[in-house]
N, C-alpha and C. Protein backbone atom coordinates (compact mmCIF):
# COMPACT_ATOMS: atom_id res chain seq x y z
N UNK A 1 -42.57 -28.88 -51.58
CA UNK A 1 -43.02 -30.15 -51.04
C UNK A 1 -41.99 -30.68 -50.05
N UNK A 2 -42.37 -31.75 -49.10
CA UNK A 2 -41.33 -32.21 -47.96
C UNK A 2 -41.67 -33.35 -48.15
N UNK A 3 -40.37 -34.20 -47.74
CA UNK A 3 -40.45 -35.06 -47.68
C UNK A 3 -39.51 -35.56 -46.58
N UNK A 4 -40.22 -36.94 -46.16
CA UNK A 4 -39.75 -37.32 -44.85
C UNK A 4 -38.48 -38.81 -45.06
N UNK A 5 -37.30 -38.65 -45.39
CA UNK A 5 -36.49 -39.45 -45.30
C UNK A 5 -36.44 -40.07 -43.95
N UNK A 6 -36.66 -41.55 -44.48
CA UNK A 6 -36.76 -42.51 -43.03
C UNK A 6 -35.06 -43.28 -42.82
N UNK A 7 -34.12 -42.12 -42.41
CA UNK A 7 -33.38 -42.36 -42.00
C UNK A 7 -32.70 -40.76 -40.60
N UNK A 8 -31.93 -41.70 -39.91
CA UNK A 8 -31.41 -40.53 -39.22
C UNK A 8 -29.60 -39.93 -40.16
N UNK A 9 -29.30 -40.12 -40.84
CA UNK A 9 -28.26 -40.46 -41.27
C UNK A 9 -28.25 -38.55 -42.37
N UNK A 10 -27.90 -37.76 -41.62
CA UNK A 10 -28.30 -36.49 -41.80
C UNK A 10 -27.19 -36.58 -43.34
N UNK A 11 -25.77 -36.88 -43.04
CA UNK A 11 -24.82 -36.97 -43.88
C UNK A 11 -25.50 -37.65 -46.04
N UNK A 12 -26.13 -38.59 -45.52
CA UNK A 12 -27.12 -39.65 -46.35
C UNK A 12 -28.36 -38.09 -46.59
N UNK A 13 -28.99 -37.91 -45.71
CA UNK A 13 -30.30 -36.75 -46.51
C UNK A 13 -29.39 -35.46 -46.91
N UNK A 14 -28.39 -34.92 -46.81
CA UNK A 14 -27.23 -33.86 -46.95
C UNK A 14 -27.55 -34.45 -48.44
N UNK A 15 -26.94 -35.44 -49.07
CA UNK A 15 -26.57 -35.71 -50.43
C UNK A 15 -27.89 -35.93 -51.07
N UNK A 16 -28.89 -36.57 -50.52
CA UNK A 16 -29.92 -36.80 -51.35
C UNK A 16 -30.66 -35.19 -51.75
N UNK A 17 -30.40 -34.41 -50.55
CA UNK A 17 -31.26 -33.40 -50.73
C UNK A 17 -30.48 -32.36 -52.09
N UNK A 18 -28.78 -32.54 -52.24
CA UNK A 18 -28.60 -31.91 -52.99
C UNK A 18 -28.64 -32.18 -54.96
N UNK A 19 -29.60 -33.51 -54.44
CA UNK A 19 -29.84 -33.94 -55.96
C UNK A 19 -31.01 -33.44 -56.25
N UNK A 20 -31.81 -33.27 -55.19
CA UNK A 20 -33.43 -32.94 -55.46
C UNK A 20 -33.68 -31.16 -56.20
N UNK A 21 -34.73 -30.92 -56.94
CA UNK A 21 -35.17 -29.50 -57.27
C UNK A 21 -35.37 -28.90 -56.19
N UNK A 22 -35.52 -27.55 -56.57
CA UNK A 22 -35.84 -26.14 -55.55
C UNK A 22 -37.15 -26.44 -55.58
N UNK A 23 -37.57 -26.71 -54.04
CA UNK A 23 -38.58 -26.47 -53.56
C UNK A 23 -39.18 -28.07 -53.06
N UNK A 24 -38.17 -28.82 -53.14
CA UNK A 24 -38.62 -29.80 -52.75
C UNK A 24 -37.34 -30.16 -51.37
N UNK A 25 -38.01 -30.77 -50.38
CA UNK A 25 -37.50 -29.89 -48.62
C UNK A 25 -37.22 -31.49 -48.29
N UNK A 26 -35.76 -32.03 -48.10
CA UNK A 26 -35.74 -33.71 -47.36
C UNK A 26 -35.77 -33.56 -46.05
N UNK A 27 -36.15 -34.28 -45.02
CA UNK A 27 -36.08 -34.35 -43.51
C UNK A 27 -35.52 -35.42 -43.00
N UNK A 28 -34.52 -35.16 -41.80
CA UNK A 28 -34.93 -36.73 -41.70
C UNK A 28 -35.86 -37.15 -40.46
N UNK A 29 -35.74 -37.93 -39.80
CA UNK A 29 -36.21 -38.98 -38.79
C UNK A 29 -36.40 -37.95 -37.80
N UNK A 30 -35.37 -37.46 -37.42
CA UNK A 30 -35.62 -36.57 -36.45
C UNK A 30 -36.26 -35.30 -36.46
N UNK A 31 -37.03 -34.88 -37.55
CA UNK A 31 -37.70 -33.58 -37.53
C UNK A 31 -38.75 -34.34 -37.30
N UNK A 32 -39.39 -35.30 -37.40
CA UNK A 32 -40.29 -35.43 -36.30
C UNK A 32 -40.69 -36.73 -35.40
N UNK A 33 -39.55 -36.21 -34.77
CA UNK A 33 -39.33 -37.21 -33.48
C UNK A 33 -39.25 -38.19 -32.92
N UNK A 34 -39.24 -38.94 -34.58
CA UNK A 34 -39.01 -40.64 -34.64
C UNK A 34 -37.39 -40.61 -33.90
N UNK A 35 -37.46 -41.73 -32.98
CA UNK A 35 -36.38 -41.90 -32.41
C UNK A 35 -35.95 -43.66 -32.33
N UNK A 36 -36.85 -44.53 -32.64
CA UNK A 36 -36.73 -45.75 -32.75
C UNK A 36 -35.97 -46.36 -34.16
N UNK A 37 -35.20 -47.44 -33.62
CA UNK A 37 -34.61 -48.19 -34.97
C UNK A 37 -35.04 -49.15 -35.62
N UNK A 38 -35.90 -48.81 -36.49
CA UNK A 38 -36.38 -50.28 -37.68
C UNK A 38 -35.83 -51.67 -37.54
N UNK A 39 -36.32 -52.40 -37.07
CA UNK A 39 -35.55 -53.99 -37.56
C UNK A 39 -35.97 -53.97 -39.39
N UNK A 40 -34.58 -54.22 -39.86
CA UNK A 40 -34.97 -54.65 -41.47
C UNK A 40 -35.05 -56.30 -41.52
N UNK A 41 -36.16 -56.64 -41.14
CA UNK A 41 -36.63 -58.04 -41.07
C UNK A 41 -36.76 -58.44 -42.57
N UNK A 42 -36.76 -57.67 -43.37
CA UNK A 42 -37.55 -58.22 -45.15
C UNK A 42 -36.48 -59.30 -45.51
N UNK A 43 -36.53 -59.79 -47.10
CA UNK A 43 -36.21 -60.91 -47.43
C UNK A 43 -35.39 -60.51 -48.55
N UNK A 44 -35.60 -59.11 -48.75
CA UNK A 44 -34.88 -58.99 -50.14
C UNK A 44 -34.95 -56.62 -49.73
N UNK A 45 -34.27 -56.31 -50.82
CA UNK A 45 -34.04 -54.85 -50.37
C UNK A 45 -35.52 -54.68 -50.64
N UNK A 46 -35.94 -54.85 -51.12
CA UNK A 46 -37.58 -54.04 -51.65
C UNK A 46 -38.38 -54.15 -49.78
N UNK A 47 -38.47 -55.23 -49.80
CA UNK A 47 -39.20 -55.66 -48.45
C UNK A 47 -38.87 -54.58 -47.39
N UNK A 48 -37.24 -54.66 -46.86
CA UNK A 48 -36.76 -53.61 -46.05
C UNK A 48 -36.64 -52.08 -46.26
N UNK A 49 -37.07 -51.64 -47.33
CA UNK A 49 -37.32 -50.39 -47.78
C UNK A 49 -38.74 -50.11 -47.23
N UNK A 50 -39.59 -50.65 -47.73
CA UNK A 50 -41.26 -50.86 -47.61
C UNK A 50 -41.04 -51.08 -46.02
N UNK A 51 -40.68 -51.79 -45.26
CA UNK A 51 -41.11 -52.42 -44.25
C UNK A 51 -40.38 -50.75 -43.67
N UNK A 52 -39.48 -50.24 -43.45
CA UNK A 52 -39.15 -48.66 -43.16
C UNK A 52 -39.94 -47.59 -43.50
N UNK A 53 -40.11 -47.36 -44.89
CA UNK A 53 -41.14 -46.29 -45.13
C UNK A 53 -42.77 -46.45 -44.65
N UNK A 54 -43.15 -47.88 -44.66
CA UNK A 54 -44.31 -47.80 -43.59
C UNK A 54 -44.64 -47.76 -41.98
N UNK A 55 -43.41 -47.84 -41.45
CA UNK A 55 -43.25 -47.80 -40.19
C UNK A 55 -43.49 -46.07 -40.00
N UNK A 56 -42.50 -45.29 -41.01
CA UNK A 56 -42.31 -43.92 -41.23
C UNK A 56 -43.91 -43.31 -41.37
N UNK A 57 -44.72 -43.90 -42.22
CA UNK A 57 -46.11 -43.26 -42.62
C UNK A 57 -46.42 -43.59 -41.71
N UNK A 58 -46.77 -44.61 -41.09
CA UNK A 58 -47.62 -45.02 -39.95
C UNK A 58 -47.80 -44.19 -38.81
N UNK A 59 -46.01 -43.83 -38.46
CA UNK A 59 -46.17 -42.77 -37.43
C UNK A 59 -46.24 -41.78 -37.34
N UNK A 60 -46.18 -41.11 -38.31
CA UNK A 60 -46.13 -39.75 -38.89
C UNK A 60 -47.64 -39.29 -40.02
N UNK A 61 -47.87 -39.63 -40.84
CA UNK A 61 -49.17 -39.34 -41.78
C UNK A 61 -48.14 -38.66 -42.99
N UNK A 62 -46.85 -38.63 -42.87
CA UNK A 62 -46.24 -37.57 -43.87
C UNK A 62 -46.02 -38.29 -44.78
N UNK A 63 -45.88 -38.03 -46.25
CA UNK A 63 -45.64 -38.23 -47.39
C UNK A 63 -43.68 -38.57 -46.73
N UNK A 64 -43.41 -39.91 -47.22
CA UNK A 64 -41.84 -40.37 -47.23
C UNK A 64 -41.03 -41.02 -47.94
N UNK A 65 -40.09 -41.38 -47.79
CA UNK A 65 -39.23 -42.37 -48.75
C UNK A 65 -38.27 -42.91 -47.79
N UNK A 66 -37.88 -44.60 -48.07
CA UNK A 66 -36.75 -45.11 -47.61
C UNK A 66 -36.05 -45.64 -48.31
N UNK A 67 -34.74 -46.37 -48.02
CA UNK A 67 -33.92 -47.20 -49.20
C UNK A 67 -33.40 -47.85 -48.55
N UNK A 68 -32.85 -48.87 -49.37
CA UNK A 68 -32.24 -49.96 -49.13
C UNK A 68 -30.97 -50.43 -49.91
N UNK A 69 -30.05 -50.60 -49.62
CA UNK A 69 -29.25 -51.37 -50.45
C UNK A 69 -28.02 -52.52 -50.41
N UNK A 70 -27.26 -53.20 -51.62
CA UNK A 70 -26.72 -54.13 -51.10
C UNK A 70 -26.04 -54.52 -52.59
N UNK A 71 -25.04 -55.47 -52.23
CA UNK A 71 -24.08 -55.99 -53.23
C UNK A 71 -24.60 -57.45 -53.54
N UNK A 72 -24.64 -57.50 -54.90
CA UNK A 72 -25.05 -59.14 -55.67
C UNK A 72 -24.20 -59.59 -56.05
N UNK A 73 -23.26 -60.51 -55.80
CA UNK A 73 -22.43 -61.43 -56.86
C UNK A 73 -23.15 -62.09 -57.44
N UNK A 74 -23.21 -62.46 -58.60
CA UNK A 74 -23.39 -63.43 -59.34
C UNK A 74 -22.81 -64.73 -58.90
N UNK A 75 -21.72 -65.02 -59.05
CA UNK A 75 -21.08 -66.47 -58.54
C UNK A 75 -21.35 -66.47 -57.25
N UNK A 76 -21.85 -66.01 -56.23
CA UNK A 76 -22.70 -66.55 -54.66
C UNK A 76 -23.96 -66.36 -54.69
N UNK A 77 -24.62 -66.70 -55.73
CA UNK A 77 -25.83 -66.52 -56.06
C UNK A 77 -26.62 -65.61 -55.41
N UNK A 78 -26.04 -64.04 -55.72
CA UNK A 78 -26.51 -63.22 -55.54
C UNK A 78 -26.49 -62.98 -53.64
N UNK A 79 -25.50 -63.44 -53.45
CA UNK A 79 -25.02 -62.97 -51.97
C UNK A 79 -24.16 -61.67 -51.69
N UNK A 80 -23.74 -61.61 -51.20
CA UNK A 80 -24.38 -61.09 -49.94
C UNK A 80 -26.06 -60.49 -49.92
N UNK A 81 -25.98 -59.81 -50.79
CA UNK A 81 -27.62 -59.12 -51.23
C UNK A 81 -28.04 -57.92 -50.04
N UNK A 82 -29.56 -59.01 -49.76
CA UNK A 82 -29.90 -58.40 -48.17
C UNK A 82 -29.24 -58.08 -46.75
N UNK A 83 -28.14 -59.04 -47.07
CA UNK A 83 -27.56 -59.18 -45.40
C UNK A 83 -25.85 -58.29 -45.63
N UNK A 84 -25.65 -57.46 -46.71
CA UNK A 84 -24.55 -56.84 -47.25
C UNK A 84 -24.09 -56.02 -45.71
N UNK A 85 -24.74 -55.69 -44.88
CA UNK A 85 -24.43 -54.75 -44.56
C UNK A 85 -24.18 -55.93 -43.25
N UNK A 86 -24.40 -56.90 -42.99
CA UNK A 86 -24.25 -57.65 -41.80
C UNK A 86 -23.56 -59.14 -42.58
N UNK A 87 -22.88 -59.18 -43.10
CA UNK A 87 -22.25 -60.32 -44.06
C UNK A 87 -21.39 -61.51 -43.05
N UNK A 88 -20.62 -60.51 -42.38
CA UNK A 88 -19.44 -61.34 -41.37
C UNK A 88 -19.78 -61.29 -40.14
N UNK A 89 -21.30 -60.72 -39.75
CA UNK A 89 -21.95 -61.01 -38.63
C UNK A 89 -22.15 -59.55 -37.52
N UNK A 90 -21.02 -58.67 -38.28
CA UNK A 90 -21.34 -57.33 -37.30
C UNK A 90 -21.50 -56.00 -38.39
N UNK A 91 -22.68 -55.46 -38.15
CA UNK A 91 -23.64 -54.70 -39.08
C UNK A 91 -22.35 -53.60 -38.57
N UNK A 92 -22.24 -53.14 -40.21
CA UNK A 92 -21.46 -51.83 -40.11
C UNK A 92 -19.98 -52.23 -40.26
N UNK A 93 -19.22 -53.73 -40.45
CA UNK A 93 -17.56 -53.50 -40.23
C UNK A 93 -17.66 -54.15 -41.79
N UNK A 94 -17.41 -52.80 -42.11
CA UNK A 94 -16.86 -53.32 -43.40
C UNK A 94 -15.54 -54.04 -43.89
N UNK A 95 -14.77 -54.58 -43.12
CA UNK A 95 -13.11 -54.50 -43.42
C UNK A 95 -14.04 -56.37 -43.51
N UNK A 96 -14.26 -56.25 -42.30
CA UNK A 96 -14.55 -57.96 -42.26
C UNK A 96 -15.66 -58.12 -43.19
N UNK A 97 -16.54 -57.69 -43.62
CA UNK A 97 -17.42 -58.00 -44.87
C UNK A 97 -16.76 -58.32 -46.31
N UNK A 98 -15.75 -57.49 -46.33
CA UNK A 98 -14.73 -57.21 -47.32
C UNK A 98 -14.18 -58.63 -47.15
N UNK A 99 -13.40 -58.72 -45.98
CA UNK A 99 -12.61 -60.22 -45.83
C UNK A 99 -13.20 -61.48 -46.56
N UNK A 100 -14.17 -61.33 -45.96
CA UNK A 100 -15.20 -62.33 -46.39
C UNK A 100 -16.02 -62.81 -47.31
N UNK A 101 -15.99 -61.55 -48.43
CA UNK A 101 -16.71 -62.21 -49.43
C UNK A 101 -15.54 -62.54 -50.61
N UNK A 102 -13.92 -61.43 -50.46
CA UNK A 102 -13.17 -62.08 -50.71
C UNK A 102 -12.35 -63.22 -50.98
N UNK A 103 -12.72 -63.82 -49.68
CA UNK A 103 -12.39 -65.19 -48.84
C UNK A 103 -13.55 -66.22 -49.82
N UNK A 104 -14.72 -65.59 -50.15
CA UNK A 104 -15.58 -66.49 -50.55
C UNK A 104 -15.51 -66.67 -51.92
N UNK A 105 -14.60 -65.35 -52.75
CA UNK A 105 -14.64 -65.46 -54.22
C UNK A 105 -12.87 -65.81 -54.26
N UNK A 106 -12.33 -66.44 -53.75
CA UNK A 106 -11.16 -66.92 -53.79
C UNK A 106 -10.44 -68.00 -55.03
N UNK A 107 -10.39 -67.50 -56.16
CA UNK A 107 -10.11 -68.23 -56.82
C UNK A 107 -11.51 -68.75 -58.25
N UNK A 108 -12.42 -67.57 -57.89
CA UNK A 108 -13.19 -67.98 -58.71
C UNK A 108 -13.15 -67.17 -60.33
N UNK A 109 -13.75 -67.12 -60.89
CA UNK A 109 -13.29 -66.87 -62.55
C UNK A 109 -14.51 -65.76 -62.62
N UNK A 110 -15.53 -66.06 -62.47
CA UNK A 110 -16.67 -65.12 -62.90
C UNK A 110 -16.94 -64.39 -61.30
N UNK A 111 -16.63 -62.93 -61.88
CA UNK A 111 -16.28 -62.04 -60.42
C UNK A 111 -17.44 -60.69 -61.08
N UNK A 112 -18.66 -61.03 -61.78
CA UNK A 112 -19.29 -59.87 -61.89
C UNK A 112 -20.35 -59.75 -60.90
N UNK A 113 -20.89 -58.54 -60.71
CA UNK A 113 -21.39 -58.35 -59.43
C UNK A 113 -22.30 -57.09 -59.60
N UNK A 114 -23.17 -56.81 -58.82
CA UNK A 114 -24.24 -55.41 -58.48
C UNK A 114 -24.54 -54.56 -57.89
N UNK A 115 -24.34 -53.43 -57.45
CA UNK A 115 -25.01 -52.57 -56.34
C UNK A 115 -26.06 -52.09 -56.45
N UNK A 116 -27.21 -52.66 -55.86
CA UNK A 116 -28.22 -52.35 -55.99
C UNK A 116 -29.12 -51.70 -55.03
N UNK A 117 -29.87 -50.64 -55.49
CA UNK A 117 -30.38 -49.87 -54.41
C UNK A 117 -32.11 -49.99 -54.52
N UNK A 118 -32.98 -49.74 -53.69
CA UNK A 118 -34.53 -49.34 -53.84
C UNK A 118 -34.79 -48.71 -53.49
N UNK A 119 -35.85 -47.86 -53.63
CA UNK A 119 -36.44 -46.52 -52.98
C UNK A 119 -37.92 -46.99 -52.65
N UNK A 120 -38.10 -46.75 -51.54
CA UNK A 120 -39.68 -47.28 -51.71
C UNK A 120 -40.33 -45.89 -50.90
N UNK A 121 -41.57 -45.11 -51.68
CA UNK A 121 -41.73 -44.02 -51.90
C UNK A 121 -43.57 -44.05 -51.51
N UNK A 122 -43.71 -43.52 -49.75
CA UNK A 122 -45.40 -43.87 -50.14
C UNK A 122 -45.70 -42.05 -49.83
N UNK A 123 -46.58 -42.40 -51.28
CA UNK A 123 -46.90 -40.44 -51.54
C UNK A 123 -48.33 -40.45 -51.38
N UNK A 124 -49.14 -39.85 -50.40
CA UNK A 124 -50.50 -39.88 -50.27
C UNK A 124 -51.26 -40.98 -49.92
N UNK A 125 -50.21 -41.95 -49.62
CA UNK A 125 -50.97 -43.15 -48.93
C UNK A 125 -50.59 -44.68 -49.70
N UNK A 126 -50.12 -43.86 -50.85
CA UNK A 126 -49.77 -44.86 -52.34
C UNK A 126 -47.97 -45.41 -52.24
N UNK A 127 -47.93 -46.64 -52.17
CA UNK A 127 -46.54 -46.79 -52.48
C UNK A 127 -45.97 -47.23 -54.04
N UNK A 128 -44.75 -46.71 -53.75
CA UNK A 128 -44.32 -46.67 -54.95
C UNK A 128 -42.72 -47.39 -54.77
N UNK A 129 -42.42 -48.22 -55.73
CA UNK A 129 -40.73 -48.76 -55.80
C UNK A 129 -40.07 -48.40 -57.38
N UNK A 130 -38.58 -47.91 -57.05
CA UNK A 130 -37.64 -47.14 -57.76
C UNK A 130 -36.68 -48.18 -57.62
N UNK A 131 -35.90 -48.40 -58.49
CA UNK A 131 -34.52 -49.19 -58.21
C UNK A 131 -33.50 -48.93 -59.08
N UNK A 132 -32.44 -48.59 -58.56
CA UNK A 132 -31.03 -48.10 -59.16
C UNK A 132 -30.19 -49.43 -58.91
N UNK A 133 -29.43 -49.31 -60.29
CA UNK A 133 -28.42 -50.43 -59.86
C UNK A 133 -27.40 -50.30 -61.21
N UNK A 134 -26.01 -50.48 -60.24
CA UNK A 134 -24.74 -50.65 -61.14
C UNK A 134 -23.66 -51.96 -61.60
N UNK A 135 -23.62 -52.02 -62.61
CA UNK A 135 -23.42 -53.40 -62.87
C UNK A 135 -21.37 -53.23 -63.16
N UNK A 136 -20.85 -54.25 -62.73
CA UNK A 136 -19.56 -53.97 -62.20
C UNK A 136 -18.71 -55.74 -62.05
N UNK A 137 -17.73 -55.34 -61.51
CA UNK A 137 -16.93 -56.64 -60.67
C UNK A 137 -16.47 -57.02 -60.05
N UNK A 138 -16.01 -57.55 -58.86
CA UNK A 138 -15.36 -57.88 -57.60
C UNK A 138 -13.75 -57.87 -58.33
N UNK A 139 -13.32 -56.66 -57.71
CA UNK A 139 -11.59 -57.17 -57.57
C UNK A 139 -10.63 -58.27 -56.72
N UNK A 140 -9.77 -58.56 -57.08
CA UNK A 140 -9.10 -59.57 -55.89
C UNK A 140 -8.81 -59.07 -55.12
N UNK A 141 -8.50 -57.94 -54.61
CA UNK A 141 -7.68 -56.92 -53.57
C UNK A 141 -8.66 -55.37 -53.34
N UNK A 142 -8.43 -55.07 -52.05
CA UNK A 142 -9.09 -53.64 -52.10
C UNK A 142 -8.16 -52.61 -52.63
N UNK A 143 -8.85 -51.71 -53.44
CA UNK A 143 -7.81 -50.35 -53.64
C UNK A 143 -8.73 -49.18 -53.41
N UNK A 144 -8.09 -48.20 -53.20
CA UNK A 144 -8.47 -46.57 -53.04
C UNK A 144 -9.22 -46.45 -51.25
N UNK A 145 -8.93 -45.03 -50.97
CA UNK A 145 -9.65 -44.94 -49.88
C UNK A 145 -10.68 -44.37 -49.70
N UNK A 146 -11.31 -44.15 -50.53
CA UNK A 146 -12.83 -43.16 -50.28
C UNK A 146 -13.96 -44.40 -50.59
N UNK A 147 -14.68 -43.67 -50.15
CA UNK A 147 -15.99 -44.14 -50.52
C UNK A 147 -16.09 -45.01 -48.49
N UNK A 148 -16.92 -46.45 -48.75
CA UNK A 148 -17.50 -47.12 -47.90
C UNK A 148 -17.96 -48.03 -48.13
N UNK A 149 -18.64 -48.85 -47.26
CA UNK A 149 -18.70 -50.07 -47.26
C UNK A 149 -18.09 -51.20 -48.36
N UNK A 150 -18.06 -51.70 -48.94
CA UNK A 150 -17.52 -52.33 -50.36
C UNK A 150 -17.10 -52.07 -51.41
N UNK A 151 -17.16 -50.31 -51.66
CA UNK A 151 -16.49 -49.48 -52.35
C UNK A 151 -15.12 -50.00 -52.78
N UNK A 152 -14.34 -50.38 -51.94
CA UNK A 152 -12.74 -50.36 -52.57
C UNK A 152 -12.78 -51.94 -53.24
N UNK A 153 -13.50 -52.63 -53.05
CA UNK A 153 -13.39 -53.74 -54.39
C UNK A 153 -14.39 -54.21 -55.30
N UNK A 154 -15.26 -52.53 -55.01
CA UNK A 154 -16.41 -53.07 -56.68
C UNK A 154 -15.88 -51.94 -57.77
N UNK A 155 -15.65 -52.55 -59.11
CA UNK A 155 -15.09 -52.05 -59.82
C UNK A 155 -16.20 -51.81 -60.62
N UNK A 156 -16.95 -50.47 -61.03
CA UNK A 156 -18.30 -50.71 -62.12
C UNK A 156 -17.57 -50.98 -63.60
N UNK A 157 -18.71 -51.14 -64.16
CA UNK A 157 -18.45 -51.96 -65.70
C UNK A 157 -18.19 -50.54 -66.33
N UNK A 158 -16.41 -50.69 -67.45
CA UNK A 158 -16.44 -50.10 -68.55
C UNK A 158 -15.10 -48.88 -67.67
N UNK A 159 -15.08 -49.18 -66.66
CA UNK A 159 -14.30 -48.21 -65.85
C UNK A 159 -12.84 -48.61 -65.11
N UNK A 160 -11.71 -48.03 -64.96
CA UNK A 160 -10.56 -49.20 -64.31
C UNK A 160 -9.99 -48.69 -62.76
N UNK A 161 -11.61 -48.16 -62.29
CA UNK A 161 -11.05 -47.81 -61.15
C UNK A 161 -12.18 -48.34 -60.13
N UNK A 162 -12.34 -48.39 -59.02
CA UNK A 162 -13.05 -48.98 -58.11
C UNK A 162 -13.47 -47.42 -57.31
N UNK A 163 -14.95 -47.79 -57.19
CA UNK A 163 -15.75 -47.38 -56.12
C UNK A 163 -14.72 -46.12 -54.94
N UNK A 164 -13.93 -46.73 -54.74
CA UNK A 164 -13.00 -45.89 -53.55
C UNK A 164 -12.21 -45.10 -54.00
N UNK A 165 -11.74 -45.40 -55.15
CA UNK A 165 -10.86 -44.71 -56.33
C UNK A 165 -11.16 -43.40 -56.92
N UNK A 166 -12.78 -43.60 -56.65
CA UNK A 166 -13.30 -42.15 -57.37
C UNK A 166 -13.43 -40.99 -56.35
N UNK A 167 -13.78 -39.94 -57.02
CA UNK A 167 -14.46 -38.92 -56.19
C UNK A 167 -15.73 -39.07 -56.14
N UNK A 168 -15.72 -38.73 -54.73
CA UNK A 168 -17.37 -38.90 -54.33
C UNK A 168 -18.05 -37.99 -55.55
N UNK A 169 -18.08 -36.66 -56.24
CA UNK A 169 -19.13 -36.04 -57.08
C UNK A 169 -18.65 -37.23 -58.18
N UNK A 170 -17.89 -38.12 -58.89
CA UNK A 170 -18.14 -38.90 -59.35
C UNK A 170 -18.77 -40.01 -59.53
N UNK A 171 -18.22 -40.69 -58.16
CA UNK A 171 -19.24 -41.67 -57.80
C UNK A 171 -20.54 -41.25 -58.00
N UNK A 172 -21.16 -40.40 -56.94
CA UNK A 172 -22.74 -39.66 -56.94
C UNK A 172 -23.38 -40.02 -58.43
N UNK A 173 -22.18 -39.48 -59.23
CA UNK A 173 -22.81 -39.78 -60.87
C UNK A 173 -23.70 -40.91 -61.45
N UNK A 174 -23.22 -41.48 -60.75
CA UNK A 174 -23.18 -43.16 -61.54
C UNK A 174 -23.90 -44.17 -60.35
N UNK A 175 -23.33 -43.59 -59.28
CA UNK A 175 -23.85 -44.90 -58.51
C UNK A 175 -25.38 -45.22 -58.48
N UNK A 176 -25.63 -46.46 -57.93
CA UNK A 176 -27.18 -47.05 -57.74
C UNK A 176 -27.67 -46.03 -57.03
N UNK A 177 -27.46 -45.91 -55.93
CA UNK A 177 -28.56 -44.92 -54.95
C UNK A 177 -28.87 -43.62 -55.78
N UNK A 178 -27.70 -42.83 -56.70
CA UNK A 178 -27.87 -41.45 -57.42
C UNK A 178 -29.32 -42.16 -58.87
N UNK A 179 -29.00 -43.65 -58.89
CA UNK A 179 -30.23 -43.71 -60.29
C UNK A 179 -31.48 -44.18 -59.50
N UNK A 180 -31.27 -44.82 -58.81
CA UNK A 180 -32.93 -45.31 -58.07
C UNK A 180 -33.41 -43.44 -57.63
N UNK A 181 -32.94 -42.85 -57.28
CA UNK A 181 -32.86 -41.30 -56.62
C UNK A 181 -33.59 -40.33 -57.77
N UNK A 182 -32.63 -41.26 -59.32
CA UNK A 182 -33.13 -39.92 -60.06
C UNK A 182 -34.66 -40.28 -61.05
N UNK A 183 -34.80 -41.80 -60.39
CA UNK A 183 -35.76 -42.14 -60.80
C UNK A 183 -37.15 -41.73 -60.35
N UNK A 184 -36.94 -41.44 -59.02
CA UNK A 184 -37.97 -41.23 -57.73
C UNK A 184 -38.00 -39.41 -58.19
N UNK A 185 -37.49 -38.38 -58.58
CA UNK A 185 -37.49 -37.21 -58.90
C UNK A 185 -38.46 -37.09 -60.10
N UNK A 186 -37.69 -37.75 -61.40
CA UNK A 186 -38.80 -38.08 -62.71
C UNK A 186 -40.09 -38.60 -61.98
N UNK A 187 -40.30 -39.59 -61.11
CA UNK A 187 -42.00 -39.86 -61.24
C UNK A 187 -42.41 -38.49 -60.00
N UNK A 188 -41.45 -38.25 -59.07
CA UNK A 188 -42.48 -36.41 -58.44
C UNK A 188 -42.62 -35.08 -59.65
N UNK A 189 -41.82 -35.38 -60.60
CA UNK A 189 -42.00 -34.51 -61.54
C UNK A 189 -43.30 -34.69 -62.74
N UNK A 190 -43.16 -35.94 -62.87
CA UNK A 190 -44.36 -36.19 -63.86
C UNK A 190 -46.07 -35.94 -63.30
N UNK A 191 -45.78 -36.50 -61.86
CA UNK A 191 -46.98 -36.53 -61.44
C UNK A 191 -46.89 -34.84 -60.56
N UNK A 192 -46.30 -33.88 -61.06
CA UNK A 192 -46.96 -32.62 -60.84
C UNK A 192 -46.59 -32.32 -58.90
N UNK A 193 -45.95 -33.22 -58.12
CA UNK A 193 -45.45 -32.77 -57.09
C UNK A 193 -44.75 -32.11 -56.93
N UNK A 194 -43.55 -31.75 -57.84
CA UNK A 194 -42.40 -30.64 -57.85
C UNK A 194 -42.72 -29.72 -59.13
């Protein structure tokens, strides 16, 4: 089976594809010839997942999947969220996203927090939503250098190292995108696609 990942982000379908079973084929954007960039206009990750994977069916007819994701504090009532990836105003700089939500939990006491991912999955015309998510805490300081975007100061729950700290086949383990991911595998498996 194939499936059409509605991203160009080959590095991003590289990893997803090596979670998936034999015989099930990820693509991305560019195997067929989508070349335009989604506005993620939605209101919440579900919306901007959906609002991608139907842009993806629409132009294509292919069976796809998109995702979405983003960081919840609790004490900013669930901010950054949707706009995680554009927090300090320029999509993609994480140092200043970092600054900033830092800057915003400055002194506060309750520092637990979420990474949460969605999959929104339309198979035969039918959509479907998956959601992974890791429950964790904002450190005061960044540590470790791997990982990305907010990695070096979300610490998941039960663990004393942060996001950046780990190895990526660790991370992969645990993180939101690897459970919303392995959720979306169980329902192609149940329903007889793989």
């Amino acid at each position: 089976m194939e499936l059409i990942f509605a991203s160009h982000n080959i590095n991003k379908a590289s990893e997803i594809q090596s979670s998936m079973p034999a015989g099930m084929e990820i693509k991305t954007l560019d195997a067929i010839s989508f070349k335009d960039e989604i506005p993620e206009t939605g209101n919440s990750l579900e919306e901007n997942a959906l609002i991608k994977a139907r842009e993806v069916y629409s132009f294509s007819g292919h069976n796809c999947f998109a995702d979405d994701s983003g960081l919840e504090v609790v004490a900013l009532g669930g901010a950054p969220g949707v706009y995680s990836a554009r927090y300090a105003g320029e999509t993609g700089n994480a140092a200043k996203n970092m600054d900033k939500l830092l800057a915003a939990m400055d002194g506060l006491v309750n520092r637990e927090a979420q990474f949460r991912t969605i999959f929104a999955l339309i198979l035969d015309g039918k959509e479907y939503i998956f959601e992974g998510l890791v429950k964790g805490e904002i450190t005061t300081e960044r540590r470790g250098q791997d990982g990305f975007g907010y990695d070096p100061i979300f610490q998941p729950k039960g663990l004393l190292v942060t996001f950046a700290e780990m190895s990526k086949s660790d991370k992969n383990k645990i993180s939101h995108r690897a459970r919303a991911l392995s959720k979306m595998v169980a329902f192609l498996r149940e329903t007889n696609h793989i």
